[in-house]
N, C-alpha and C. Protein backbone atom coordinates (compact mmCIF):
# COMPACT_ATOMS: atom_id res chain seq x y z
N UNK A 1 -10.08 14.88 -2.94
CA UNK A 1 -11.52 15.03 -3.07
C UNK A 1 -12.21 14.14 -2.04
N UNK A 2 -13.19 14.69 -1.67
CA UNK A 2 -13.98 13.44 -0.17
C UNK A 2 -14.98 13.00 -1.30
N UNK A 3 -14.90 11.72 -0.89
CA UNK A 3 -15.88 10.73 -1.60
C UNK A 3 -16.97 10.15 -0.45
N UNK A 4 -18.18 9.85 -0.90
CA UNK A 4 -19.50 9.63 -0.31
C UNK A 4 -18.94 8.27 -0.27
N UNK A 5 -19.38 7.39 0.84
CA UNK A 5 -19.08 5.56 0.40
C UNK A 5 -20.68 5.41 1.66
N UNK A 6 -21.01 4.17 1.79
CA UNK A 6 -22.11 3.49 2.30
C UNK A 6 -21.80 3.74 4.54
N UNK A 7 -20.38 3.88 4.53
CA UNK A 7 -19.76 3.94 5.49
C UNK A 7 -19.15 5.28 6.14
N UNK A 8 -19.38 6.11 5.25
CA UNK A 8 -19.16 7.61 5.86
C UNK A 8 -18.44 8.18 4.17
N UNK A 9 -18.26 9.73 4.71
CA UNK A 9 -16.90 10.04 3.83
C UNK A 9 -15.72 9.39 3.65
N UNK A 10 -14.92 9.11 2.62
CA UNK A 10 -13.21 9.30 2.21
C UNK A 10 -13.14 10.04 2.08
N UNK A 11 -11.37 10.64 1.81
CA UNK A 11 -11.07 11.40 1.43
C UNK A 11 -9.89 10.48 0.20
N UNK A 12 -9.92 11.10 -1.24
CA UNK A 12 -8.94 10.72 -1.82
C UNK A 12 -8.17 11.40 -2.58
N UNK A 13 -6.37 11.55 -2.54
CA UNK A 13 -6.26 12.30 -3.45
C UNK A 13 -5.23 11.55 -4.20
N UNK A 14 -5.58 12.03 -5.65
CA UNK A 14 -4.97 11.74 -6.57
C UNK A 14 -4.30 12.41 -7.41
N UNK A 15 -2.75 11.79 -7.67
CA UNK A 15 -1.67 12.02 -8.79
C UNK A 15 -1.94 11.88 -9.95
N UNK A 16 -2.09 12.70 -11.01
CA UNK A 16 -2.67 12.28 -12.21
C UNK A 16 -1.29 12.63 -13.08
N UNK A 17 -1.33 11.56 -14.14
CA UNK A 17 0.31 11.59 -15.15
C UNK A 17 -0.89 11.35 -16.34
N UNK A 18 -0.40 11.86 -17.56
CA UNK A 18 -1.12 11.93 -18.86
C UNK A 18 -0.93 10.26 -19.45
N UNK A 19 -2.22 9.68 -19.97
CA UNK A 19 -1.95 8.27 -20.23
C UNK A 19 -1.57 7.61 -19.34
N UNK A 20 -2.17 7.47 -17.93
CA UNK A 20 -1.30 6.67 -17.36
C UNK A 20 -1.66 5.21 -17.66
N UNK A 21 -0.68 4.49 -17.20
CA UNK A 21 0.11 3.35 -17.56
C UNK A 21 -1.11 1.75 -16.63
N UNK A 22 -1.18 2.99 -15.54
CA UNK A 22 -1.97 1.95 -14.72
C UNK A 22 -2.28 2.61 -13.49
N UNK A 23 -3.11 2.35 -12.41
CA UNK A 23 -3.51 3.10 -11.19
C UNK A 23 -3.43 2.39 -10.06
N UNK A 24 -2.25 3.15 -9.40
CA UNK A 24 -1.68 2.24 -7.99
C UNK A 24 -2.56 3.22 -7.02
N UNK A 25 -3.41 2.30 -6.24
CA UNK A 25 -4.64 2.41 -5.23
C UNK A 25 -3.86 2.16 -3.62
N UNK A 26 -3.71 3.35 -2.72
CA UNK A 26 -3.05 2.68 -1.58
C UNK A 26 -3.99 3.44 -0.47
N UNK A 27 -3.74 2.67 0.28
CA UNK A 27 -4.50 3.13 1.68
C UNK A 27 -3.57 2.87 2.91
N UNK A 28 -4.03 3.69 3.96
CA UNK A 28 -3.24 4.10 5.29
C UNK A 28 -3.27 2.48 6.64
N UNK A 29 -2.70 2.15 7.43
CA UNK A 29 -2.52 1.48 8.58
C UNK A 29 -3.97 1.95 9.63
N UNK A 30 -4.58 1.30 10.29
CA UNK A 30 -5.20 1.41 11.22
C UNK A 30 -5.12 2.90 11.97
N UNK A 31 -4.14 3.45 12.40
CA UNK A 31 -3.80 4.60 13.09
C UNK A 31 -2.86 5.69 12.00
N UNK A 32 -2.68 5.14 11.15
CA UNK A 32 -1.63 6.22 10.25
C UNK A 32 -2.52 7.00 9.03
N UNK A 33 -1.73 7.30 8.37
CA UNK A 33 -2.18 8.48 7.04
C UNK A 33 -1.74 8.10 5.79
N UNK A 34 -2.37 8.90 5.07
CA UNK A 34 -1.66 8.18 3.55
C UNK A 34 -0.27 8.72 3.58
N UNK A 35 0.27 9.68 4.06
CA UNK A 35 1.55 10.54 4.25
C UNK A 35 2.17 9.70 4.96
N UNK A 36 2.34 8.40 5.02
CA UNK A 36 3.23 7.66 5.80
C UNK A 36 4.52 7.69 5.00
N UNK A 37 5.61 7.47 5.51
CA UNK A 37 6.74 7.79 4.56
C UNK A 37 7.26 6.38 3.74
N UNK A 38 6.76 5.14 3.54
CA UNK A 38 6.62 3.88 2.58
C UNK A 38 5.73 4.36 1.59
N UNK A 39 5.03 4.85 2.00
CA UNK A 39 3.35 5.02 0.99
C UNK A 39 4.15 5.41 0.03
N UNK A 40 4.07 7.10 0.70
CA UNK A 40 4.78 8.29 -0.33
C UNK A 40 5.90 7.82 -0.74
N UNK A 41 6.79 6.45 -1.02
CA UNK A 41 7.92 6.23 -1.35
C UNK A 41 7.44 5.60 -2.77
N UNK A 42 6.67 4.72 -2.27
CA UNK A 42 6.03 3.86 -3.44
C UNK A 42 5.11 4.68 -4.37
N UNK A 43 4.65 6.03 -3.94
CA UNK A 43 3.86 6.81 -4.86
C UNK A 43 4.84 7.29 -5.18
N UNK A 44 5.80 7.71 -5.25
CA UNK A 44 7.32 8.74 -6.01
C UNK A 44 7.38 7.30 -7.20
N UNK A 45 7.65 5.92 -6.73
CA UNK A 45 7.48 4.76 -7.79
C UNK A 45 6.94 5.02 -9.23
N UNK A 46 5.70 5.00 -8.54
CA UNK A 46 4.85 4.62 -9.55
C UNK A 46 4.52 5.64 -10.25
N UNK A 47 4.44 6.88 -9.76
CA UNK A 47 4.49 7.87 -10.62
C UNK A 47 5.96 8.11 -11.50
N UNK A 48 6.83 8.02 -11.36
CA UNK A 48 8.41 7.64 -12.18
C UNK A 48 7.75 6.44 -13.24
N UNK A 49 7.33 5.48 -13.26
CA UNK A 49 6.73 4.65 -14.09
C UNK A 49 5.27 4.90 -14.84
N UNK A 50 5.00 6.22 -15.01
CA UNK A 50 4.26 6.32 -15.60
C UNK A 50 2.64 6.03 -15.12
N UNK A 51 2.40 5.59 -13.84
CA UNK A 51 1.10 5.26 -13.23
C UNK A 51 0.85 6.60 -12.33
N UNK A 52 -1.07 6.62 -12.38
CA UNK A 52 -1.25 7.32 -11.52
C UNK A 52 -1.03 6.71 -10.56
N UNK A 53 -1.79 7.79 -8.93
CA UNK A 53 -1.79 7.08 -7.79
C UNK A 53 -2.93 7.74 -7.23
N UNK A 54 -3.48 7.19 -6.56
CA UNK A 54 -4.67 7.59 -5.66
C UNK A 54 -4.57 7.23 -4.15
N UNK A 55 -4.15 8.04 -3.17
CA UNK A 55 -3.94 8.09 -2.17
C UNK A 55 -5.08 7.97 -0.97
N UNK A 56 -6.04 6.63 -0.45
CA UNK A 56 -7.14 6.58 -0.38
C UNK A 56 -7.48 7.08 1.52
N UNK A 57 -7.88 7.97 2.35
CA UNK A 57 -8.28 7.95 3.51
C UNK A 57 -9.80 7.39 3.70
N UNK A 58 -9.71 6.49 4.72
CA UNK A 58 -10.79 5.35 4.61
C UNK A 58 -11.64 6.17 5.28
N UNK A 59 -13.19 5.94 5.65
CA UNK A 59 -14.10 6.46 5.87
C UNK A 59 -13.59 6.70 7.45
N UNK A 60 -13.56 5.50 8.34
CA UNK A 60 -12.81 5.29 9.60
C UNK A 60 -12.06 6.16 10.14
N UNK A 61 -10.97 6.75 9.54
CA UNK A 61 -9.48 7.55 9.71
C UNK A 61 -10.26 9.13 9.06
N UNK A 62 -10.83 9.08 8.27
CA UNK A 62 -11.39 10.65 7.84
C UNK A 62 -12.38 11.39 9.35
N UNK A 63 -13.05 10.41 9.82
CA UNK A 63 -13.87 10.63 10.69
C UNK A 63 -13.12 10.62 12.56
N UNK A 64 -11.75 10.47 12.17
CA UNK A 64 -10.53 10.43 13.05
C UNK A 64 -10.73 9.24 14.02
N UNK A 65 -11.26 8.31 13.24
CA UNK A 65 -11.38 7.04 14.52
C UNK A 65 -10.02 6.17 14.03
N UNK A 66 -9.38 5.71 15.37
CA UNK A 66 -8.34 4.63 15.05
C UNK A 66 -8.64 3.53 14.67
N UNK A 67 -9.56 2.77 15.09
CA UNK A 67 -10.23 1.28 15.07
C UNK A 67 -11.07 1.31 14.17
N UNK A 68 -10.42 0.48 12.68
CA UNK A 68 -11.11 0.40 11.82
C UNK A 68 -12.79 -0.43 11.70
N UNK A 69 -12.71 -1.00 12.62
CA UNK A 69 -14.50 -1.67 12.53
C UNK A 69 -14.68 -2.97 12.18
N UNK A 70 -15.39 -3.30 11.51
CA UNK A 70 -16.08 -4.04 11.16
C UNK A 70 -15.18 -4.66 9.52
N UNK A 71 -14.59 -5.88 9.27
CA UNK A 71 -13.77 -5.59 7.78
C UNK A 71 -14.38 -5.69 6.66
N UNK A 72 -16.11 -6.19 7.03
CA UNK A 72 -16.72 -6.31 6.08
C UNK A 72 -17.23 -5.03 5.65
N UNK A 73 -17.77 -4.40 6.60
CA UNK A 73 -17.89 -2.67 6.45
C UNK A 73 -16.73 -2.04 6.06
N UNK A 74 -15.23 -2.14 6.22
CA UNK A 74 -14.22 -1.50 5.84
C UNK A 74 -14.23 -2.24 4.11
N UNK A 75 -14.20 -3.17 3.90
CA UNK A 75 -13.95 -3.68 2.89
C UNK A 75 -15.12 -3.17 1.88
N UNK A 76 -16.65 -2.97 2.04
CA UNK A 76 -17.63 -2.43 1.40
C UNK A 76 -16.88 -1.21 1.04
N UNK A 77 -16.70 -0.37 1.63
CA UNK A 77 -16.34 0.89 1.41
C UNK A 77 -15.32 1.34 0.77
N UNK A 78 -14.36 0.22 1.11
CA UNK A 78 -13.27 0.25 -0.07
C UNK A 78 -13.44 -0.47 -1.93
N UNK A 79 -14.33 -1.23 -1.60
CA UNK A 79 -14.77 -1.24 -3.61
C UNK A 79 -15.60 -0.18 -3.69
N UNK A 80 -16.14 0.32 -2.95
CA UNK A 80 -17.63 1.55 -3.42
C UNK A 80 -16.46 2.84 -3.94
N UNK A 81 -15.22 2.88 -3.11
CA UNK A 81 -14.07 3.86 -3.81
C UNK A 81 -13.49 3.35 -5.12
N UNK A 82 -13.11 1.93 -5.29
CA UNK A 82 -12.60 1.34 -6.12
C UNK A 82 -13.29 1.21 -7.30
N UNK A 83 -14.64 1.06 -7.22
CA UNK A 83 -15.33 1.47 -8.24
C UNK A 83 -15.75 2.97 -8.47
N UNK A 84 -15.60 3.84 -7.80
CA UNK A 84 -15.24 5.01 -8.14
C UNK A 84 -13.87 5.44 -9.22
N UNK A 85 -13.14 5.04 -8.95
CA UNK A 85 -11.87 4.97 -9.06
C UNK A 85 -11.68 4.69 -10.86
N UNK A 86 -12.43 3.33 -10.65
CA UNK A 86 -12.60 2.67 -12.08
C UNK A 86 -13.16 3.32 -13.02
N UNK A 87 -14.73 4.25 -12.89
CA UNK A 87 -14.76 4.89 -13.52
C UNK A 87 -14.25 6.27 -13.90
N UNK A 88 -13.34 6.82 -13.20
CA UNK A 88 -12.54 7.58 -13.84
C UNK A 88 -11.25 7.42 -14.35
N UNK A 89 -10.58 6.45 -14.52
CA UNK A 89 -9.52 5.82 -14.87
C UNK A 89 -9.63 5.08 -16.03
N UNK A 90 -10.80 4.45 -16.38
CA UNK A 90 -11.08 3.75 -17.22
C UNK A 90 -10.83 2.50 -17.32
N UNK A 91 -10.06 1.95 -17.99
CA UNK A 91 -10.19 0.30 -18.11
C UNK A 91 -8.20 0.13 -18.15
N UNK A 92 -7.80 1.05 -17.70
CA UNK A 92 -6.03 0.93 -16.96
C UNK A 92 -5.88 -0.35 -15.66
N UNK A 93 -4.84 -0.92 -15.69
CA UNK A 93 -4.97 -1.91 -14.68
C UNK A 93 -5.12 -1.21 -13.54
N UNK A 94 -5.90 -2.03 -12.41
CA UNK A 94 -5.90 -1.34 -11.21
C UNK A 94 -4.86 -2.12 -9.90
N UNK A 95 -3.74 -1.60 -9.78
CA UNK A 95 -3.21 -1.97 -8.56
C UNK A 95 -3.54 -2.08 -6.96
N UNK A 96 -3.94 -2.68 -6.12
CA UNK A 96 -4.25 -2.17 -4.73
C UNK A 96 -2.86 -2.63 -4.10
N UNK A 97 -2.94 -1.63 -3.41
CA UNK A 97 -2.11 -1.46 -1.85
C UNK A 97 -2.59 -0.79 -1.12
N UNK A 98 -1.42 -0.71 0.12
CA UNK A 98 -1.40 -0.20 1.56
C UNK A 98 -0.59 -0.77 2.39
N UNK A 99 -0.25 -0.38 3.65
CA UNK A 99 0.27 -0.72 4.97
C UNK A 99 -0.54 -1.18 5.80
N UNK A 100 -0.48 -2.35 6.66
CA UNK A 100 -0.70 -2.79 7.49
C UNK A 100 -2.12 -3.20 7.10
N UNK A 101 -2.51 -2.52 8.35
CA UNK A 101 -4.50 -3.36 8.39
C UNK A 101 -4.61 -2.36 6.55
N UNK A 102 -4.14 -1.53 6.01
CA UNK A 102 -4.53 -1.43 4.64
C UNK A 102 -4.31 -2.47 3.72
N UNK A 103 -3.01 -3.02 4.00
CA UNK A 103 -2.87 -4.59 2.91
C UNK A 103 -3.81 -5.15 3.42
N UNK A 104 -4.02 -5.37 4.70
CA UNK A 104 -5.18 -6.54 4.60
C UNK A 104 -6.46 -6.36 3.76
N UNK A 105 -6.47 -5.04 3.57
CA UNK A 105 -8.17 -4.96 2.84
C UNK A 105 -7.94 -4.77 1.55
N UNK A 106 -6.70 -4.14 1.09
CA UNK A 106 -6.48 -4.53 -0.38
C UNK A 106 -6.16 -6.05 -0.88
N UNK A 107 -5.53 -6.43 -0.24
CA UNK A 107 -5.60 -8.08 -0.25
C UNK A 107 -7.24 -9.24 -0.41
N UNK A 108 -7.95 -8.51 0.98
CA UNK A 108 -9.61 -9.11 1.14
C UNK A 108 -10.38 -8.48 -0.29
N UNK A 109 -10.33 -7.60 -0.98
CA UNK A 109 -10.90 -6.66 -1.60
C UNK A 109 -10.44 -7.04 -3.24
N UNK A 110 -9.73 -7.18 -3.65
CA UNK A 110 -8.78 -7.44 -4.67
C UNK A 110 -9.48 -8.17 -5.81
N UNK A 111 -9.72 -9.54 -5.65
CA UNK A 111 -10.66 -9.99 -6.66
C UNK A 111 -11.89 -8.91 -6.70
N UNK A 112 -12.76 -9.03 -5.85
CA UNK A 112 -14.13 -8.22 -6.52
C UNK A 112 -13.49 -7.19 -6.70
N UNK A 113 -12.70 -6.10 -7.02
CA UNK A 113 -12.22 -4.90 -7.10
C UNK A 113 -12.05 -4.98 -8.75
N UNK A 114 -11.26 -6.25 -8.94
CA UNK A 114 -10.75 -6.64 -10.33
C UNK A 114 -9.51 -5.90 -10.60
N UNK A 115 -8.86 -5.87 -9.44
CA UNK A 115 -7.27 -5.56 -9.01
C UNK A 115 -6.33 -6.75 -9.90
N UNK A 116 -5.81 -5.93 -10.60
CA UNK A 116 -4.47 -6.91 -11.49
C UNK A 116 -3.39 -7.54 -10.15
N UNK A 117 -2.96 -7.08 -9.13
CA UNK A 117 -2.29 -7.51 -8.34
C UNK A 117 -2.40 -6.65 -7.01
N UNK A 118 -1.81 -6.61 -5.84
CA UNK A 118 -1.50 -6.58 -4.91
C UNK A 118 -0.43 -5.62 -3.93
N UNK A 119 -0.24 -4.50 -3.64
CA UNK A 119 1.30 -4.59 -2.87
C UNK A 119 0.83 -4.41 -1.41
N UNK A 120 1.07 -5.25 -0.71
CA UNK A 120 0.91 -5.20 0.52
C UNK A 120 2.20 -5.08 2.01
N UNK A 121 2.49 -3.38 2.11
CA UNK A 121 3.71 -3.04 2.93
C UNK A 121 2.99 -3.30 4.53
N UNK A 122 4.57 -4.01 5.05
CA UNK A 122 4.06 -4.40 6.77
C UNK A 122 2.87 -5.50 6.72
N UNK A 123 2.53 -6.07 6.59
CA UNK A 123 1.29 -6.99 6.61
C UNK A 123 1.57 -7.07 7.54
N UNK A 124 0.75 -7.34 8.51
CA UNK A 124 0.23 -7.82 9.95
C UNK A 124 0.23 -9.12 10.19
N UNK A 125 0.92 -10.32 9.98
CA UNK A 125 0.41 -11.30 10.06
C UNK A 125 -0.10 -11.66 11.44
N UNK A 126 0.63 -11.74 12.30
CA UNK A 126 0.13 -12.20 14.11
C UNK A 126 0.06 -10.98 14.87
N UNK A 127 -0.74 -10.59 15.26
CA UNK A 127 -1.19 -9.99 16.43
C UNK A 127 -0.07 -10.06 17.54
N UNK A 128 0.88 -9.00 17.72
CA UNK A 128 1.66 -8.91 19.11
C UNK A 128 1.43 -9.86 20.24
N UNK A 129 0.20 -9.24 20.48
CA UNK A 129 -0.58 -9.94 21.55
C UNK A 129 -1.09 -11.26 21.96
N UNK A 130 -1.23 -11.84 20.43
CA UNK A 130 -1.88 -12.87 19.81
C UNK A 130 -0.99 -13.73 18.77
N UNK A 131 -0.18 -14.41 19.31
CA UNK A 131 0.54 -14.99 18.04
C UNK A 131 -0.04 -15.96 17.61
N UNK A 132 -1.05 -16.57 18.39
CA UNK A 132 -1.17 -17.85 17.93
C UNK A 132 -2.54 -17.56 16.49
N UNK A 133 -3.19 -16.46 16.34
CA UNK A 133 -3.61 -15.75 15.62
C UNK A 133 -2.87 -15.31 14.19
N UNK A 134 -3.53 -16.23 13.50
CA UNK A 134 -2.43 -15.22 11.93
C UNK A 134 -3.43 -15.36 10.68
N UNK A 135 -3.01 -14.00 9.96
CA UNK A 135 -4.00 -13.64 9.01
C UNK A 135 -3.54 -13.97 7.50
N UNK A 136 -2.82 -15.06 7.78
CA UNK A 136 -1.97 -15.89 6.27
C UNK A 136 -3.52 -15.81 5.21
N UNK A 137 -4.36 -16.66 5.90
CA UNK A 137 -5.20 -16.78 4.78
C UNK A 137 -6.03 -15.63 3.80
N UNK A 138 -5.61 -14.20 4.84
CA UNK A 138 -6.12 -13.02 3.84
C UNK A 138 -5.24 -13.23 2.41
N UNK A 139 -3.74 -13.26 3.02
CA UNK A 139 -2.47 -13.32 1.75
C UNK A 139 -3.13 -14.29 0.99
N UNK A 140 -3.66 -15.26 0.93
CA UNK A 140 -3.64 -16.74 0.36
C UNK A 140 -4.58 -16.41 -0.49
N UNK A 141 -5.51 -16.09 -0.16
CA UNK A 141 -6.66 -15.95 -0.66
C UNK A 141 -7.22 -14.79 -1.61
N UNK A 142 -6.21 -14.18 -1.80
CA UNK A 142 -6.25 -12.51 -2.48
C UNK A 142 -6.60 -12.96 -3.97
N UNK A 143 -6.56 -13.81 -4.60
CA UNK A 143 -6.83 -14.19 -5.95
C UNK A 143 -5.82 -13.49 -7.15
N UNK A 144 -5.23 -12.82 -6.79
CA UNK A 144 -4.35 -12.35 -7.38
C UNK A 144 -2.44 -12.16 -6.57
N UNK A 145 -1.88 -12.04 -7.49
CA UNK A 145 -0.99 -11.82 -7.46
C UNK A 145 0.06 -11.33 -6.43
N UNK A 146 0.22 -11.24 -5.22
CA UNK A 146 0.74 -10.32 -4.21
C UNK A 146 2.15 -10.37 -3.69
N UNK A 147 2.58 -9.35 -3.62
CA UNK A 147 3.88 -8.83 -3.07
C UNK A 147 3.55 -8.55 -1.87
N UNK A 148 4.49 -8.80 -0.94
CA UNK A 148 4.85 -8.38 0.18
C UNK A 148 6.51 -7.82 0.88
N UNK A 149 5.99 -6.06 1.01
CA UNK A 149 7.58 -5.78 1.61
C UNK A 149 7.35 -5.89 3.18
N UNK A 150 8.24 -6.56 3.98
CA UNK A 150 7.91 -6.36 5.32
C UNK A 150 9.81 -6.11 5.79
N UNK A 151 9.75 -5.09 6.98
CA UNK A 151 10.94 -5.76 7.59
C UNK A 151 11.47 -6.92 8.69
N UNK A 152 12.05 -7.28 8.45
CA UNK A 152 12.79 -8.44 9.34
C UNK A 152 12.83 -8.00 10.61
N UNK A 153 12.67 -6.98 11.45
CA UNK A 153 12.30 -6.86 12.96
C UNK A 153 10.83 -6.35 12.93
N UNK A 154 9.69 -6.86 12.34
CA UNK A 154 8.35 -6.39 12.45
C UNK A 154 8.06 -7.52 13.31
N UNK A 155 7.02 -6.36 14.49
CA UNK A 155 6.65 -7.53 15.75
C UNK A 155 5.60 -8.50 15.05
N UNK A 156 5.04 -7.71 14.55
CA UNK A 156 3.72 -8.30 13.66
C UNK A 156 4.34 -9.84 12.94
N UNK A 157 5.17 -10.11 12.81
CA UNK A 157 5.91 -11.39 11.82
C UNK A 157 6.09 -11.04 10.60
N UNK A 158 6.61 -11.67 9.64
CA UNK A 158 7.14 -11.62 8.29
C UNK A 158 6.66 -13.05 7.69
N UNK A 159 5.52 -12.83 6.53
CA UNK A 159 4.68 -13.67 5.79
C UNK A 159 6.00 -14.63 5.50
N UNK A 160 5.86 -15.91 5.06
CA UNK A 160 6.73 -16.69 4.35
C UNK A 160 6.78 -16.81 2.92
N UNK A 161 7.38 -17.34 1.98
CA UNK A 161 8.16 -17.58 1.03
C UNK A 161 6.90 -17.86 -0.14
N UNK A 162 5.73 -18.75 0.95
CA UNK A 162 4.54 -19.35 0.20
C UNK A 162 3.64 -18.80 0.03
N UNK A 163 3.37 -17.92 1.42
CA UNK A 163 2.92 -16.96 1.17
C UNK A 163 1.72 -15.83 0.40
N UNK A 164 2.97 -15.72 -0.95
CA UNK A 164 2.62 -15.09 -1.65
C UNK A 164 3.66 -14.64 -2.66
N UNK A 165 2.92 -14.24 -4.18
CA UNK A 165 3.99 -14.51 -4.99
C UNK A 165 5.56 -13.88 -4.92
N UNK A 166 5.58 -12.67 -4.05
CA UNK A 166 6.89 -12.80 -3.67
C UNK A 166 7.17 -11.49 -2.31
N UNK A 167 7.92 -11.99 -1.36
CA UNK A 167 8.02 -11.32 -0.42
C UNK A 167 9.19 -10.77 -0.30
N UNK A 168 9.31 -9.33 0.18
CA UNK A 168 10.77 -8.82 0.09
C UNK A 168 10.95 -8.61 1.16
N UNK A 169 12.24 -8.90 2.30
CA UNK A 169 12.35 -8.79 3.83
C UNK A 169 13.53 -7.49 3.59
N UNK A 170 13.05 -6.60 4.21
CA UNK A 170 14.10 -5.42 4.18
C UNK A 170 14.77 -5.37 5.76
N UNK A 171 16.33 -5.62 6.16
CA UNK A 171 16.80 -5.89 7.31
C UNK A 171 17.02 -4.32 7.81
N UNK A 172 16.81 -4.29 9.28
CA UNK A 172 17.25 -3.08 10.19
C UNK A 172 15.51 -2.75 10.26
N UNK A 173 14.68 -3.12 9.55
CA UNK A 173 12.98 -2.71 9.11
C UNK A 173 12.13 -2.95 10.25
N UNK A 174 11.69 -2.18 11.08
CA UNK A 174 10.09 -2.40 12.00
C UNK A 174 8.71 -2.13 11.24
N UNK A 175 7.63 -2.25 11.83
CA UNK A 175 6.52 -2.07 11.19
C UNK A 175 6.31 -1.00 10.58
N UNK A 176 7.09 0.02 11.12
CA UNK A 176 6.64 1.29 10.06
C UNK A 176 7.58 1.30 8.90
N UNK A 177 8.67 0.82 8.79
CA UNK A 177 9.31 0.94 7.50
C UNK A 177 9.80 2.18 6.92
N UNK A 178 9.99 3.00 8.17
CA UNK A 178 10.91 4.05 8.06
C UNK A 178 11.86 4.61 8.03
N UNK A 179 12.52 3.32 8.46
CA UNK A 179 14.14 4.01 8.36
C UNK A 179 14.86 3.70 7.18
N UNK A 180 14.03 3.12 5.73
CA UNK A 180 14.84 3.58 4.70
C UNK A 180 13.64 3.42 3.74
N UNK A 181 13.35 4.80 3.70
CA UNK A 181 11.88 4.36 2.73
C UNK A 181 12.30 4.40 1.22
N UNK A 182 13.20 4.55 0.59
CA UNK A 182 13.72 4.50 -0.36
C UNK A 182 13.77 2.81 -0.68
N UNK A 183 14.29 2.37 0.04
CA UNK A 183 14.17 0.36 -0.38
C UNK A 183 12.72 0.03 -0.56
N UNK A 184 12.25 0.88 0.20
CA UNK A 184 10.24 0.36 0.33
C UNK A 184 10.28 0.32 -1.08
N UNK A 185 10.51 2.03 -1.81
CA UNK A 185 10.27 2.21 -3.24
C UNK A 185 10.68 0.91 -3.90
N UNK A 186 12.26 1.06 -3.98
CA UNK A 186 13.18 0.32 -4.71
C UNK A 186 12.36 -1.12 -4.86
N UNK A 187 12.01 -1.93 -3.58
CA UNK A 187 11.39 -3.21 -3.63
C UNK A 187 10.38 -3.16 -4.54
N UNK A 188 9.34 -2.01 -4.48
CA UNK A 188 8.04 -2.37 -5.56
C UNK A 188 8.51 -1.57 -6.63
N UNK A 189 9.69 -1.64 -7.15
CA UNK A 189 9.66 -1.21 -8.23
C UNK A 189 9.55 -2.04 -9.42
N UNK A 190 10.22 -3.53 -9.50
CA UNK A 190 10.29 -4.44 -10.31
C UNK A 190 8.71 -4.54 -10.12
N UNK A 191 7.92 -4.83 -9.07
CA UNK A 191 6.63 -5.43 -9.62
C UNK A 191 5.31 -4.42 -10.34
N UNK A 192 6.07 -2.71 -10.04
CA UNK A 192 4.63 -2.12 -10.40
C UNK A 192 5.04 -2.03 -12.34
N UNK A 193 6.72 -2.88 -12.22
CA UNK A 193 6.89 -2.08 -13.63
C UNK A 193 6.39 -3.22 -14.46
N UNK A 194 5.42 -4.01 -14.10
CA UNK A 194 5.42 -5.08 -14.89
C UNK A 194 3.94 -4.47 -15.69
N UNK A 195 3.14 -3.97 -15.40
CA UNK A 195 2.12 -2.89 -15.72
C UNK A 195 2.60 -1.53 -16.50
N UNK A 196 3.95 -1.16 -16.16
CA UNK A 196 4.49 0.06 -17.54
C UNK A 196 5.13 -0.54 -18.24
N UNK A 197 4.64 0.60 -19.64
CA UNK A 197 5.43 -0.54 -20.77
C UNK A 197 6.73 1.12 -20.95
N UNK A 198 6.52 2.49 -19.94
CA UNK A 198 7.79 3.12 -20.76
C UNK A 198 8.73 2.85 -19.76
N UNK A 199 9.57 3.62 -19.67
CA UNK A 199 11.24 3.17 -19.07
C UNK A 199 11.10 4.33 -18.10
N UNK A 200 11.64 4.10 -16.45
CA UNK A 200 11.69 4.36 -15.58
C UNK A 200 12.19 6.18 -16.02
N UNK A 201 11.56 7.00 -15.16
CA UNK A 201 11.91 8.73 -15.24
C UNK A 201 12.40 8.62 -13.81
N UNK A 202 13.64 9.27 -14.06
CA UNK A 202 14.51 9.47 -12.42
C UNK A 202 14.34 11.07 -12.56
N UNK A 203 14.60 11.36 -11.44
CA UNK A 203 14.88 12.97 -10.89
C UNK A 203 13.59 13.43 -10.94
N UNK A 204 12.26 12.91 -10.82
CA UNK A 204 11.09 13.49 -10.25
C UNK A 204 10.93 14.56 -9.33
N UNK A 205 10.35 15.46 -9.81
CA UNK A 205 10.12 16.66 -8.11
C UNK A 205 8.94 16.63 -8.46
């Protein structure tokens, strides 16, 4: 469904499971889609656990621009969805995620969102270009709870230990986290199940 925000259209679509358990919120990388193949690993997750998912295209990426803007303008636009979100979901915990520049704004976004926790795949910490540049204090500062899956050859760096409440380093892993998106799942599986109270459904189609 395209959603109106202060910043243009979204587009969002959502997995709906009867009663769900809780609502895992993810958004796309600077240049990517919600169809990234981590996303959709971690939405096969959470839907197996009983949560919806809402698959969020930011105003930015709907309007086909790469360069997300401004983060205070990206970040507006992402509670104006989030409180969208809320009222149709109701009072279910709300999870945020995403990849890349998306953890960062589910991370920046999180407290005022009133996000129970965090999953933040690939975080960006240093700038390629820019190492001496690092965006630790988005992690730090998230007020809640956060996971981080990154792999161990991401140019971007791999958050530390402190971080945040817990980081999973997946080896052979670059920034996109494609060559085994199944571990992406596997990693957030212990933390989205801390929000379902039924027992994991395998063999999903």
């Amino acid at each position: 469904m395209e959603v109106a925000t202060s910043q243009g259209p979204a587009e969002v679509v959502v997995d709906e499971v009867p009663r769900p358990e809780f609502l895992l919120a993810l958004t796309h990388g600077s240049n990517g889609t919600v169809d990234a193949a981590d996303l959709l690993a971690v939405r096969e997750t959470a839907l197996g656990l009983g949560g919806a998912v809402a698959r969020v295209t930011q105003p930015f990426r709907f309007a086909g621009r790469r360069a997300p803007g401004s983060p205070a303008k990206q970040d507006a636009a992402w509670l104006e969805i989030a409180g969208m979100l809320r009222e149709r979901f109701g009072d279910v915990p709300l999870v945020q995620g995403g990849r890349s520049n998306g953890a960062r704004v589910a991370c920046r976004t999180a407290a005022a969102a009133g996000a129970a926790g965090v999953l933040a795949l690939a975080f960006p910490l240093r700038p390629p270009r820019n190492p001496e540049r690092t965006r630790v204090d988005e992690l730090r500062s998230a007020g809640v709870e956060v996971l981080v899956v990154n792999g161990d050859r991401d140019p971007f760096g791999v958050p530390g230990p402190s971080d945040a409440a817990e980081v999973v380093v997946l080896p052979g892993e670059r920034h996109d986290l494609n060559r085994d998106p199944g571990a992406v799942g596997r990693a957030a599986e212990p933390w989205l199940r801390r929000w379902a109270a039924r027992p994991v459904r395998t063999g999903r189609r």
